[in-house]
Structure formats: structure tokens, C-alpha cells
C-alpha atoms as a PDB file:
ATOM      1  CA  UNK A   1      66.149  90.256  85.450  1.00  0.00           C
ATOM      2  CA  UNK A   2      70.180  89.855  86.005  1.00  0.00           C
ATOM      3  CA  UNK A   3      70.562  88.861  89.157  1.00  0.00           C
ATOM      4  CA  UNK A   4      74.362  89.848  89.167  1.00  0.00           C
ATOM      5  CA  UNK A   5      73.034  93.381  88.678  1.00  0.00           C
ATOM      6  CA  UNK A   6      70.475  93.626  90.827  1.00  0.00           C
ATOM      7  CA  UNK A   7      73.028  92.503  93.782  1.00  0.00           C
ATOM      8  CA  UNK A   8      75.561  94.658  92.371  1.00  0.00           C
ATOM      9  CA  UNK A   9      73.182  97.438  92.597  1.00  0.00           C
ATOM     10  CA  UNK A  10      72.440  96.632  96.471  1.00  0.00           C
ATOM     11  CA  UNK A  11      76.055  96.976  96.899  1.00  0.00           C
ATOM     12  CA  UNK A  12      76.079 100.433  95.575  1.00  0.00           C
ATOM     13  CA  UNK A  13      73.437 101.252  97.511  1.00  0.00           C
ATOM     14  CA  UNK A  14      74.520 100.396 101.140  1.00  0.00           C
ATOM     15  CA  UNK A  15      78.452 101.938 100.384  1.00  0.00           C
ATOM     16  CA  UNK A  16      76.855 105.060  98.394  1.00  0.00           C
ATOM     17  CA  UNK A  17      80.103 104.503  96.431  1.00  0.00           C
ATOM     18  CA  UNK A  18      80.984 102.803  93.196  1.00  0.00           C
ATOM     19  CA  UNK A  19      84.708 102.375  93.775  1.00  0.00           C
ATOM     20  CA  UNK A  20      83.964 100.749  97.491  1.00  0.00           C
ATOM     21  CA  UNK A  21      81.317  98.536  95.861  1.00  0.00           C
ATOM     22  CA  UNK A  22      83.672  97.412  93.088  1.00  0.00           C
ATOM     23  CA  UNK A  23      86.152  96.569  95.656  1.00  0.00           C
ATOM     24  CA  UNK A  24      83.978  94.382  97.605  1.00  0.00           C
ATOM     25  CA  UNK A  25      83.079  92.369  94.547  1.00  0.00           C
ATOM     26  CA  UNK A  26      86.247  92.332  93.221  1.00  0.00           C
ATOM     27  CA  UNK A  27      85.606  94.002  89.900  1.00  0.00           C
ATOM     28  CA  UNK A  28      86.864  97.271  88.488  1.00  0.00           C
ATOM     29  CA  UNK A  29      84.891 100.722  89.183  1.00  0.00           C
ATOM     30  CA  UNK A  30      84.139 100.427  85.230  1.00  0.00           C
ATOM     31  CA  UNK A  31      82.713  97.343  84.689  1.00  0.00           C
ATOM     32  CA  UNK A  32      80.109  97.775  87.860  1.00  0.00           C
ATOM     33  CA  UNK A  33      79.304 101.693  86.154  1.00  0.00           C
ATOM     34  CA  UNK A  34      78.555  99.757  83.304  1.00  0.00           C
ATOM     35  CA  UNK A  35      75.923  97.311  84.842  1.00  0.00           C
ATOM     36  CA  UNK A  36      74.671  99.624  86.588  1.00  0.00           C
ATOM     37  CA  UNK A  37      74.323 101.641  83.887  1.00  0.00           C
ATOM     38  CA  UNK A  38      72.353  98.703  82.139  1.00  0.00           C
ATOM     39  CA  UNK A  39      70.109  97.526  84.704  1.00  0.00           C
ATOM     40  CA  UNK A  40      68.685 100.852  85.185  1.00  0.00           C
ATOM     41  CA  UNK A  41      67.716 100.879  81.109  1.00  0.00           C
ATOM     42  CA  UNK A  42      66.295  97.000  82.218  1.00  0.00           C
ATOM     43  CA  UNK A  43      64.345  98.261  85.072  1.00  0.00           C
ATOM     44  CA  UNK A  44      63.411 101.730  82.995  1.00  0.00           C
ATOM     45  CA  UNK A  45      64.249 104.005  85.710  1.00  0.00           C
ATOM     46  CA  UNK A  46      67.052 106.090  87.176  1.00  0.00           C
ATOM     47  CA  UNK A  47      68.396 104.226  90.650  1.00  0.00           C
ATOM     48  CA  UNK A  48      71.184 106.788  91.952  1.00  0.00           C
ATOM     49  CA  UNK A  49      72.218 110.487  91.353  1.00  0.00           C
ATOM     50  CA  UNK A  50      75.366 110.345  90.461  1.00  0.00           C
ATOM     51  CA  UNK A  51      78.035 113.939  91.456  1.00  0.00           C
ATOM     52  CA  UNK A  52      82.105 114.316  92.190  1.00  0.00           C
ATOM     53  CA  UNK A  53      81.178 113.723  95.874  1.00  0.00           C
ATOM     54  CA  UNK A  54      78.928 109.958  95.136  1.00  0.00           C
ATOM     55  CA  UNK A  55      76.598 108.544  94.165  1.00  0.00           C
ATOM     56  CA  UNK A  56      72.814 108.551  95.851  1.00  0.00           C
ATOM     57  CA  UNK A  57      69.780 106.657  95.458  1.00  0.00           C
ATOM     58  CA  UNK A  58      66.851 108.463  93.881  1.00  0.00           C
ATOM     59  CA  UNK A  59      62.879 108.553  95.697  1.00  0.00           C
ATOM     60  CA  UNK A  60      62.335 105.745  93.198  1.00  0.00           C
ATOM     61  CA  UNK A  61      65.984 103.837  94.127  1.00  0.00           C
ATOM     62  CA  UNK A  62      65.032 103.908  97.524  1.00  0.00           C
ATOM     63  CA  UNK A  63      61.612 102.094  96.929  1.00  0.00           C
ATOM     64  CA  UNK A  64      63.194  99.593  94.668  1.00  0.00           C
ATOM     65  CA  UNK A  65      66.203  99.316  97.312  1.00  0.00           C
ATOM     66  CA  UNK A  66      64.132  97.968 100.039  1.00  0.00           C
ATOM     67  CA  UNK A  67      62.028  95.872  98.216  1.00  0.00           C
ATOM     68  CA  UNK A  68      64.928  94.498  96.274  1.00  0.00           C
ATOM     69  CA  UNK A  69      66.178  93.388  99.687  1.00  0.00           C
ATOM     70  CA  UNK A  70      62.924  91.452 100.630  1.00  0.00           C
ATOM     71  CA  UNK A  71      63.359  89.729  97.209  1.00  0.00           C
ATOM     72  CA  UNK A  72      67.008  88.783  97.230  1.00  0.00           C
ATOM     73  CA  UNK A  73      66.184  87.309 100.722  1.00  0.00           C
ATOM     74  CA  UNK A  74      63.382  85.437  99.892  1.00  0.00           C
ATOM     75  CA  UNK A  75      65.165  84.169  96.581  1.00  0.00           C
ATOM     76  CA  UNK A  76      68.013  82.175  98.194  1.00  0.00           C
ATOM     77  CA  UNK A  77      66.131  80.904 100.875  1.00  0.00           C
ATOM     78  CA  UNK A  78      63.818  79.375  98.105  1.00  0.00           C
ATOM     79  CA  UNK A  79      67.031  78.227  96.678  1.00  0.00           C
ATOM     80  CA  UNK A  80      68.916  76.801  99.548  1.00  0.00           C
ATOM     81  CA  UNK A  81      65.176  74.975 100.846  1.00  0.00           C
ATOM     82  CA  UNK A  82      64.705  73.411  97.289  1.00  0.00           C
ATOM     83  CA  UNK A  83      68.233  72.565  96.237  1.00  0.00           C
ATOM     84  CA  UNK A  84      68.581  68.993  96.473  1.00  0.00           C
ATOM     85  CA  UNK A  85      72.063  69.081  95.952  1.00  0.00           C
ATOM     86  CA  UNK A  86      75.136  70.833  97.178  1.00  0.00           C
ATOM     87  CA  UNK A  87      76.751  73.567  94.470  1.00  0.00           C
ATOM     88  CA  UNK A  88      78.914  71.826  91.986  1.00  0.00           C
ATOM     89  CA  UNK A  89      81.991  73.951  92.520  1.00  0.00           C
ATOM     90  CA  UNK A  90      84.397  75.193  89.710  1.00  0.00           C
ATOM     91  CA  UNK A  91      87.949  73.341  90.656  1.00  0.00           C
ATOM     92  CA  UNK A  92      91.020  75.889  89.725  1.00  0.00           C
ATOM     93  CA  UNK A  93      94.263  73.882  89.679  1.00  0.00           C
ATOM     94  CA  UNK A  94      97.610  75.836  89.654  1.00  0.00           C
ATOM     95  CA  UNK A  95     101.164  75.155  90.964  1.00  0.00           C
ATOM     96  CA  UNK A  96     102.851  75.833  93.847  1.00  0.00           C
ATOM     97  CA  UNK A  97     105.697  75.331  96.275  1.00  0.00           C
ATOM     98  CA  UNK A  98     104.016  72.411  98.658  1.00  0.00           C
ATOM     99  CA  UNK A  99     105.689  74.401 101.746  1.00  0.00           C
ATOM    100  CA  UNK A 100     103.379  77.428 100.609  1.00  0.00           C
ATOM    101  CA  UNK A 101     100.518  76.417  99.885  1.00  0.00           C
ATOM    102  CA  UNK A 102      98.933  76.925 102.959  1.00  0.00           C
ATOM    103  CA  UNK A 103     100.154  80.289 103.526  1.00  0.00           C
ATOM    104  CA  UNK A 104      98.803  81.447 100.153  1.00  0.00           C
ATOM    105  CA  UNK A 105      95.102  80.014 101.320  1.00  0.00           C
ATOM    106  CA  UNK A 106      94.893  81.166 104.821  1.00  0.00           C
ATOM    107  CA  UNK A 107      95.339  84.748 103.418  1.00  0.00           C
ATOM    108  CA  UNK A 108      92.473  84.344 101.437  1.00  0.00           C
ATOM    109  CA  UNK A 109      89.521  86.333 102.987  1.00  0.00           C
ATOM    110  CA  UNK A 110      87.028  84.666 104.073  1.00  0.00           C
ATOM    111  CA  UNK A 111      84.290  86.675 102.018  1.00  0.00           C
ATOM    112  CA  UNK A 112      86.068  85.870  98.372  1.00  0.00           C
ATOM    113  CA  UNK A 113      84.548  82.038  99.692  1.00  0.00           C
ATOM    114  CA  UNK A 114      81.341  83.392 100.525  1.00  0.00           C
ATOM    115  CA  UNK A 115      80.710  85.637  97.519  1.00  0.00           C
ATOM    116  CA  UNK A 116      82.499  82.466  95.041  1.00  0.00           C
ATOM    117  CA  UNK A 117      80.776  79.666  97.186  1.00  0.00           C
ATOM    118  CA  UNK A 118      81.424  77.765  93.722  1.00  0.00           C
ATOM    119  CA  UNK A 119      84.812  77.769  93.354  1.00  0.00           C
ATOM    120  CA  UNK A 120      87.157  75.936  94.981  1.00  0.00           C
ATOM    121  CA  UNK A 121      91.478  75.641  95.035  1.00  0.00           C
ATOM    122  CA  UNK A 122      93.589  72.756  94.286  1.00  0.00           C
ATOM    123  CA  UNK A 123      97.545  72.861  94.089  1.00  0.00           C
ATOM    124  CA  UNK A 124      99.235  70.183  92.267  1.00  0.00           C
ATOM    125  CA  UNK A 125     103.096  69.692  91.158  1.00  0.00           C
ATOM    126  CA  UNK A 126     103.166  70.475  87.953  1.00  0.00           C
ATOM    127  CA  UNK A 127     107.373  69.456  87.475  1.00  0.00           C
ATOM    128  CA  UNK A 128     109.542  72.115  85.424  1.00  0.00           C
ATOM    129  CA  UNK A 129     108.037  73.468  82.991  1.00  0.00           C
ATOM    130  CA  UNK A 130     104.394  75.402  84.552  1.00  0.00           C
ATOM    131  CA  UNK A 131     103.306  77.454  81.587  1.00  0.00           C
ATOM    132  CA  UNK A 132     103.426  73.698  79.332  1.00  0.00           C
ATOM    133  CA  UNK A 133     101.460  72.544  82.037  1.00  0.00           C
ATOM    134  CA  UNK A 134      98.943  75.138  81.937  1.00  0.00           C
ATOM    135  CA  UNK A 135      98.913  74.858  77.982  1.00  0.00           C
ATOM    136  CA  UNK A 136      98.137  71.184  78.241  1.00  0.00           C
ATOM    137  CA  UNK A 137      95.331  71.223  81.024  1.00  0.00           C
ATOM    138  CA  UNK A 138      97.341  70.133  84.277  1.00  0.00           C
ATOM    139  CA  UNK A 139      96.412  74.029  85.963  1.00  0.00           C
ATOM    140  CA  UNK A 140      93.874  76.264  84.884  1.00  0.00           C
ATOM    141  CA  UNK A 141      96.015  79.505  86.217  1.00  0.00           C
ATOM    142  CA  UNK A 142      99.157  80.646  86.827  1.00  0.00           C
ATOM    143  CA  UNK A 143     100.707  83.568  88.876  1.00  0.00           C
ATOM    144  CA  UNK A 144     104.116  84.255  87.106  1.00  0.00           C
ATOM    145  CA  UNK A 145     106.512  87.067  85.824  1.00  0.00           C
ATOM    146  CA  UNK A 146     106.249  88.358  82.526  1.00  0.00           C
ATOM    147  CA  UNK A 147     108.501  86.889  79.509  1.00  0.00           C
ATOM    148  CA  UNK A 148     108.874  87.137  76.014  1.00  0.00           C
ATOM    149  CA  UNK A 149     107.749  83.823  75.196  1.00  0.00           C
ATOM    150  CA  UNK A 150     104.790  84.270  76.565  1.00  0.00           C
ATOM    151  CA  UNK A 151     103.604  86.348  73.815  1.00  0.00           C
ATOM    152  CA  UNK A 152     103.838  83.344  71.778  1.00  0.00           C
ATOM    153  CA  UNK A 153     101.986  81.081  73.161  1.00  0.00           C
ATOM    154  CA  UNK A 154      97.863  81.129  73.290  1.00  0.00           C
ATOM    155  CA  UNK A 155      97.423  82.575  76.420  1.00  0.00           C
ATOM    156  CA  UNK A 156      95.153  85.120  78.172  1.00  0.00           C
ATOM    157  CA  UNK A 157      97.306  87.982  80.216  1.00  0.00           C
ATOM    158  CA  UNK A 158      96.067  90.186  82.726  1.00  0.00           C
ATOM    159  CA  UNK A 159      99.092  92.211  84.411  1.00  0.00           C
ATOM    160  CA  UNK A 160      98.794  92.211  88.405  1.00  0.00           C
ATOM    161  CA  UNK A 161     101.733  94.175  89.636  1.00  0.00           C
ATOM    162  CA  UNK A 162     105.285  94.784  89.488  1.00  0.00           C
ATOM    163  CA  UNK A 163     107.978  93.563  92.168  1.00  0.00           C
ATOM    164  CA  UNK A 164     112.000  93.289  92.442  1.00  0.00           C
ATOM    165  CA  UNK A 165     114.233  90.823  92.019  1.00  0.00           C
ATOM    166  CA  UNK A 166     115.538  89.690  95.081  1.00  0.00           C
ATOM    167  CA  UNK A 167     118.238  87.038  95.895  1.00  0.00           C
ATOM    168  CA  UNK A 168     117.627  84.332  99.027  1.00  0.00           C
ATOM    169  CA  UNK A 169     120.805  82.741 100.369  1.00  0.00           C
ATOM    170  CA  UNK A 170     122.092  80.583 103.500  1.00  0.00           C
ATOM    171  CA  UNK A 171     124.185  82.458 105.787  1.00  0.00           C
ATOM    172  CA  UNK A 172     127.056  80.677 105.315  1.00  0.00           C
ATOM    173  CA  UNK A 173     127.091  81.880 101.759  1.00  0.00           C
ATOM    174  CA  UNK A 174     130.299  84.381 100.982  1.00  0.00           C
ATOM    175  CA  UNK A 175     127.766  87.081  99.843  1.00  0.00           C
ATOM    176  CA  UNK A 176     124.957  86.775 102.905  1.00  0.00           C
ATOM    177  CA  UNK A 177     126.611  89.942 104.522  1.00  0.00           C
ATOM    178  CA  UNK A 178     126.554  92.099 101.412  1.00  0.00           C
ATOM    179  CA  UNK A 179     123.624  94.629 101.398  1.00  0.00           C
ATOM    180  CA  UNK A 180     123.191  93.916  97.841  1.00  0.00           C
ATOM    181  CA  UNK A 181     124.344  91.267  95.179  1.00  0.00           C
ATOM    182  CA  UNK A 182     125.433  92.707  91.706  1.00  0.00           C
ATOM    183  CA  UNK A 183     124.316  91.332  88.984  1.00  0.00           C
ATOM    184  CA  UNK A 184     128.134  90.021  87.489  1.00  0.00           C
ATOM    185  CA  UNK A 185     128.515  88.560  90.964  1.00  0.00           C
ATOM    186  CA  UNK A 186     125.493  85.931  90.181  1.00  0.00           C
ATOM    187  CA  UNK A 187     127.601  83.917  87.726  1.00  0.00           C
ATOM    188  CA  UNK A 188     130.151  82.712  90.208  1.00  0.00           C
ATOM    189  CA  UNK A 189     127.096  80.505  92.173  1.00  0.00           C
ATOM    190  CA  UNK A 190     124.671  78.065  91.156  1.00  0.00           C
ATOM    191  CA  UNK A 191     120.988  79.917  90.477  1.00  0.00           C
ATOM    192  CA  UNK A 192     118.065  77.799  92.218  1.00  0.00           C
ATOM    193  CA  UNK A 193     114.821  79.052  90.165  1.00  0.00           C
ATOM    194  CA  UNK A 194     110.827  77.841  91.182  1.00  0.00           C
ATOM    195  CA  UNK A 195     110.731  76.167  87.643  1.00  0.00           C
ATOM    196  CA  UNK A 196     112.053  76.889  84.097  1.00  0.00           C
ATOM    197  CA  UNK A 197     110.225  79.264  82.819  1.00  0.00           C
ATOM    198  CA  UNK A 198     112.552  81.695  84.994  1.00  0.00           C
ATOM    199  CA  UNK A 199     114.964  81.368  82.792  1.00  0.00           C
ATOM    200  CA  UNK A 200     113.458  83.607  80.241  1.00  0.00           C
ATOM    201  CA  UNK A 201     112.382  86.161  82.888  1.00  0.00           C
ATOM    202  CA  UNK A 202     116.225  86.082  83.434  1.00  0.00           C
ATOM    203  CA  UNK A 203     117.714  86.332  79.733  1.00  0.00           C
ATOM    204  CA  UNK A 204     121.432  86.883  81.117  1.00  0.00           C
ATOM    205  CA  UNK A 205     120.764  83.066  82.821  1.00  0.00           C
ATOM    206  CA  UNK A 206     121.147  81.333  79.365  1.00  0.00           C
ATOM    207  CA  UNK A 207     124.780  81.346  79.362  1.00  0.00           C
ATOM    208  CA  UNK A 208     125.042  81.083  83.110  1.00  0.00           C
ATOM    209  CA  UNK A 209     127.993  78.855  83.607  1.00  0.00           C
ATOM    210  CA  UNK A 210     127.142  77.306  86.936  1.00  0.00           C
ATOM    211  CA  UNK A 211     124.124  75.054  87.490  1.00  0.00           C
ATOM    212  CA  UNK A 212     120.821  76.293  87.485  1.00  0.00           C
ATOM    213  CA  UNK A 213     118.381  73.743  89.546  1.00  0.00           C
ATOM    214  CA  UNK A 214     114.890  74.275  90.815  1.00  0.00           C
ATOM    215  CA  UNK A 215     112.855  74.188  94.203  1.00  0.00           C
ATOM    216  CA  UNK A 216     109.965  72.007  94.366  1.00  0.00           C
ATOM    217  CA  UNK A 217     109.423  72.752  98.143  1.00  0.00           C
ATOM    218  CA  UNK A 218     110.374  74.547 100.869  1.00  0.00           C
ATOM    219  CA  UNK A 219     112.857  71.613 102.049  1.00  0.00           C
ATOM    220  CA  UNK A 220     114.175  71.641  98.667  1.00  0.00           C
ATOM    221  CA  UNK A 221     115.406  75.741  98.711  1.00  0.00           C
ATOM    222  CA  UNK A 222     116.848  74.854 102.209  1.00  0.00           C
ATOM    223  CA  UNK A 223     118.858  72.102 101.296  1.00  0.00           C
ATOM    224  CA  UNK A 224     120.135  73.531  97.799  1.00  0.00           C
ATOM    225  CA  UNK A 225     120.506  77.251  99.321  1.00  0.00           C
ATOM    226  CA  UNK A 226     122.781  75.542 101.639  1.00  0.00           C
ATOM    227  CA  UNK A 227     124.892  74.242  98.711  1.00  0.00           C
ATOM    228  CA  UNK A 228     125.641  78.140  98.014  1.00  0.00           C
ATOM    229  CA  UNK A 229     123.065  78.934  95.245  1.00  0.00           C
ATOM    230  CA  UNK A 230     121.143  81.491  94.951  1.00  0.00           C
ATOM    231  CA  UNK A 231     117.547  81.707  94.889  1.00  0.00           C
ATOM    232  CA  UNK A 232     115.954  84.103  93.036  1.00  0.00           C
ATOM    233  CA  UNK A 233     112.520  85.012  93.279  1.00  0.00           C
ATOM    234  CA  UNK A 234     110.294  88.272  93.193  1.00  0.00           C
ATOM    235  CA  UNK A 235     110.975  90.572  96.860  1.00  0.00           C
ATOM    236  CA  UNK A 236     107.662  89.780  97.846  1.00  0.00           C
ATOM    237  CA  UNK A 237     107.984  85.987  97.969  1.00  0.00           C
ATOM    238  CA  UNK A 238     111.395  85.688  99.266  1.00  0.00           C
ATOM    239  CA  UNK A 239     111.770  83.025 101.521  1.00  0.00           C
ATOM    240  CA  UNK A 240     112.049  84.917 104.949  1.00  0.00           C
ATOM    241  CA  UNK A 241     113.662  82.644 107.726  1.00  0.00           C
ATOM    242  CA  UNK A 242     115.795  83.282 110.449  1.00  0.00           C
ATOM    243  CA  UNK A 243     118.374  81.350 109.385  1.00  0.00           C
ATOM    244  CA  UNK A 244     118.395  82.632 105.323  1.00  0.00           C
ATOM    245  CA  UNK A 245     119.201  86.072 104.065  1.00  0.00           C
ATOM    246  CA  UNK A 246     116.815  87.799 101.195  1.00  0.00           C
ATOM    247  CA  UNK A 247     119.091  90.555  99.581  1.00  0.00           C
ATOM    248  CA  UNK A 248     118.461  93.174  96.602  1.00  0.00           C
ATOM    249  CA  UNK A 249     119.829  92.615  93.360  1.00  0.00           C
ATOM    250  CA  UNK A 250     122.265  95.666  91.396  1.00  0.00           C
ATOM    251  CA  UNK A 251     120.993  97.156  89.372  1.00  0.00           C
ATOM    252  CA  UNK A 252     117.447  96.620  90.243  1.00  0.00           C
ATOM    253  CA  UNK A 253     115.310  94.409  88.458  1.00  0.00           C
ATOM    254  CA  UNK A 254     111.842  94.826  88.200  1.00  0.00           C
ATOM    255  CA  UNK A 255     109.008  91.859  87.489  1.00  0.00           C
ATOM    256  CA  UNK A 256     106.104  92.760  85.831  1.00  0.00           C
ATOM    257  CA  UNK A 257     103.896  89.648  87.792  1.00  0.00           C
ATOM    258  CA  UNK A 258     100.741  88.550  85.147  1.00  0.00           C
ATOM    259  CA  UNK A 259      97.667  86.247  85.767  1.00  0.00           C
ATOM    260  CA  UNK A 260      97.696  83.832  83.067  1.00  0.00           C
ATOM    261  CA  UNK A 261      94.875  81.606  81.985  1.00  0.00           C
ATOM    262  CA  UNK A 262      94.307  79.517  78.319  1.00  0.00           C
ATOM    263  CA  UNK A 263      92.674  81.888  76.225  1.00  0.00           C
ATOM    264  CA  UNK A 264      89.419  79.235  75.365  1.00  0.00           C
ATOM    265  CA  UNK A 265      89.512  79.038  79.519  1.00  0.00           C
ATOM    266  CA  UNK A 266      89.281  82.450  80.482  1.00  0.00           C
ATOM    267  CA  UNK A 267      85.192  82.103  81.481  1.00  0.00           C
ATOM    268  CA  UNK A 268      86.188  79.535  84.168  1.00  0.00           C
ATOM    269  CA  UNK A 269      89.179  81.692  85.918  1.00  0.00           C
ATOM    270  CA  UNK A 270      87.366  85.747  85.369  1.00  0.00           C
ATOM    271  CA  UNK A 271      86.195  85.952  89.175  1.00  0.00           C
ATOM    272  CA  UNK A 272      89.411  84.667  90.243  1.00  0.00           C
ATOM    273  CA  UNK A 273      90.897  87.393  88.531  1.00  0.00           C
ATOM    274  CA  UNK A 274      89.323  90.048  88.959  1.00  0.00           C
ATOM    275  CA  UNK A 275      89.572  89.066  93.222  1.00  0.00           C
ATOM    276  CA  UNK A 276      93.462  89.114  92.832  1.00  0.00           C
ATOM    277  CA  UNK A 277      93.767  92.106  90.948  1.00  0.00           C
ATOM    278  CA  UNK A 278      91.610  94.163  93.588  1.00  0.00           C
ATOM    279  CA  UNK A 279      93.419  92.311  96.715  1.00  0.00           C
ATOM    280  CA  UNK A 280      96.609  91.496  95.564  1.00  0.00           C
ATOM    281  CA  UNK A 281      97.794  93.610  98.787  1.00  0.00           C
ATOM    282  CA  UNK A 282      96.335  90.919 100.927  1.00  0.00           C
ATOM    283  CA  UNK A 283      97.201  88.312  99.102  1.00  0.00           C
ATOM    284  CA  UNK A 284     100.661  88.692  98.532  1.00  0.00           C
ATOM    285  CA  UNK A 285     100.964  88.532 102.577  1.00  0.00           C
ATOM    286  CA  UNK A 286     100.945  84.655 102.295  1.00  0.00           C
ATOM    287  CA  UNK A 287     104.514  84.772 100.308  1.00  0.00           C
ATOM    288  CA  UNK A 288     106.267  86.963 102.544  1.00  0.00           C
ATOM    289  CA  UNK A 289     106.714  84.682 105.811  1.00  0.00           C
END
């Protein structure tokens, strides 16, 4: 017996819906039809009625339902009373901005811990270049816009979303009172970037005239927005402060965002994945303060 279908199918069972059972175990509607769909030719029986208004359990899910539950209980409290050991958890390692880190985690919901009790976070500074660094083992994922080079490099992709351009600057700086920034305006100013892989998410930056830097925290943007760069960064993780203005770019520019993992890796970061794509809405909360 699969025990990841026999829990997804108790999932089903108490939402009566596949789509609200996928989204509490942060998978796609698909992929939980399809295990369904094989743990009923496992068990040799039909568990739900499926119609256009849901999905029901059949006289035969219902039996199986309830003393599936007994099981599953008495399962992991055999576990938990023999393990002699707490779970080895999976460390994922990816980069960050040490001023958000902690935003980023306490938007994590508690039940993505609860459901992945073996996998745990850890941010580390991986200098310039991030995508080298997850080529060469430093991170196991990444959370970046797309780029052509990407493409060449060997990589597993998974799109998230798409978000705008937006441009973060002190407001001291001669265009903090503009509504937006136009794009020819950007090469009078020096472009502060969260590493170099911007750059070719920004093709027009190669022959930028004025210095491009980057931000490896919080303090860092401060001190170099103050110097009358311009940050630029997605809308949705524009530094928001009192004292700093976030601004639209013209015309707009959109950012296809991607979850990136090594291809020979992907096994280690799938769960991971599939919980952003589902609650990237949540998620993206911790980059917006």
C-alpha cells in the first residue's frame, strides 16, 4: 500500500473536492486525480463518484474511509512510540537578502511544516553570481526571473508567476516624485541589482553607462539608494519604507518569476515546489513590507 495515496485519498474524502484537496497538499488537481485514480486499481474498488458538481465517496469508500482513519492513526503512533530517533530532515539552502529572511519564513504557514516535518530552510550568502552558486552546490533552489541564459545551463524550471518591474529610490532622488520612471531615464543613475544575474533579465543594462552595484542586505539598498541609484526589483518585493519610494517603470516590464533547481536535484526540492506554486499568494506577502 502507498501511503501517500491512501492519505491523499482521506483528503479527498473530508473536502469532497479534488481541487480543495490538491490545494491543501500543495499539488496540482492532476497529479492527486491521478493517484487517486491508481490507488483505487491498488485497492480494486471504486472510492468516490465522481460528477461536474464533486466528487462523493461510494457505500464501499465510506467503509474503507473510516477504517482508513483508525489505521493511519494507529500507524504513526506506532511510528512516533518506536522511532528512536528524531526525522533526519532534508536541508534546502537558497539565497537571500539577510534583512528578509525572516519575513519570507514567518509567512510560511504553519501546516507546509507539519505536512513537510522533514524539511527544513537555511539561507546563506551566496556573493554575485546565485545561479553559479546553485550550479556548484552552495543552494539547492532559487526564486529568480526568467533569462535567456538560463536555457543554457542544466537546470530544472518550473514557472511561478509573472510580476512588474518596479524601481525603489530615496526620496531625495530627482525622480522620487515622478509617478513613473521611463525606461531612457534609467541610464542617467547608477542601477543597484540583488546580484548579477539581473543583468540578463535587464538586456538594455549591458551598456548601461553608470555603475551597476548590488545589495547584499537591507542596510546595503539603504545606504546605496541614498547615493541616487536605483533599485530594481520585481513590484512585489520592492522595498516598502517610509522613507523610500517604489515607482513603476515605462513601458511596463513584466518578469516571468521561475523556481529553479539542478536538474539531477529535482527529487530533493519537488514538495517545495509544488507548496510555492499553490501558495505563492501567501508567500509573496513576506517581500512586500
Amino acid at each position: 500500500m502507498n501511503e501517500r495515496h491512501l492519505k491523499s485519498f482521506m483528503h479527498c474524502a473530508k473536502s469532497s473536492s479534488f481541487s480543495a484537496a490538491a490545494q491543501s497538499l500543495y499539488i496540482s488537481t492532476n497529479s492527486l486525480i491521478q493517484q487517486i485514480n491508481l490507488f483505487e486499481k491498488e485497492v480494486g474498488f471504486k472510492l468516490f463518484n465522481r460528477s461536474s458538481q464533486g466528487i462523493s465517496l461510494t457505500d464501499k469508500g465510506k467503509e474503507f474511509y473510516k477504517e482508513a482513519g483508525v489505521f493511519l492513526n494507529d500507524w504513526d503512533s506506532l511510528i512516533k512510540k518506536h522511532r528512536d530517533d528524531p526525522i533526519e530532515k532534508k536541508v534546502l539552502r537558497t539565497c537571500f537578502l539577510p534583512g528578509r529572511r525572516m519575513l519570507f519564513l514567518e509567512e510560511l504557514p504553519g501546516s507546509f511544516f507539519k505536512d513537510f516535518e522533514d524539511i527544513s530552510f537555511e539561507f546563506v550568502s551566496a556573493g554575485v553570481n546565485w545561479v553559479d552558486a546553485l550550479i556548484d552546490g552552495t543552494v539547492d533552489y532559487l526564486i529568480l526571473p526568467d533569462s535567456p541564459t538560463l536555457n543554457e545551463k542544466p537546470l530544472y524550471i518550473e514557472p511561478l508567476c509573472v510580476m512588474e518591474a518596479y524601481c525603489v529610490v530615496s526620496p531625495a532622488h530627482p525622480l522620487a516624485q515622478k509617478k513613473e520612471i521611463l525606461l531612457p531615464e534609467l541610464k542617467d543613475y547608477p542601477i543597484l541589482l540583488n546580484s548579477a544575474d539581473w543583468i540578463d533579465v535587464f538586456p538594455f543594462l549591458r551598456k548601461h553607462p553608470k555603475t551597476i552595484d548590488f545589495a547584499y542586505d537591507l542596510t546595503d539598498v539603504y545606504t546605496k539608494c541614498l547615493t541616487n541609484s536605483i533599485y530594481l526589483l520585481p513590484k512585489q518585493w520592492a522595498v516598502k519604507q517610509s522613507s523610500f519610494r517604489a515607482i513603476p517603470l515605462s513601458p511596463t516590464i513584466e518578469l516571468q518569476i521561475l523556481l529553479i533547481a539542478r536538474d539531477s536535484d529535482f527529487d530533493r526540492v519537488k514538495d517545495l515546489f509544488g507548496f510555492f506554486k499553490t501558495r505563492w499568494q501567501e508567500i509573496s506577502k513576506g517581500f512586500t513590507h
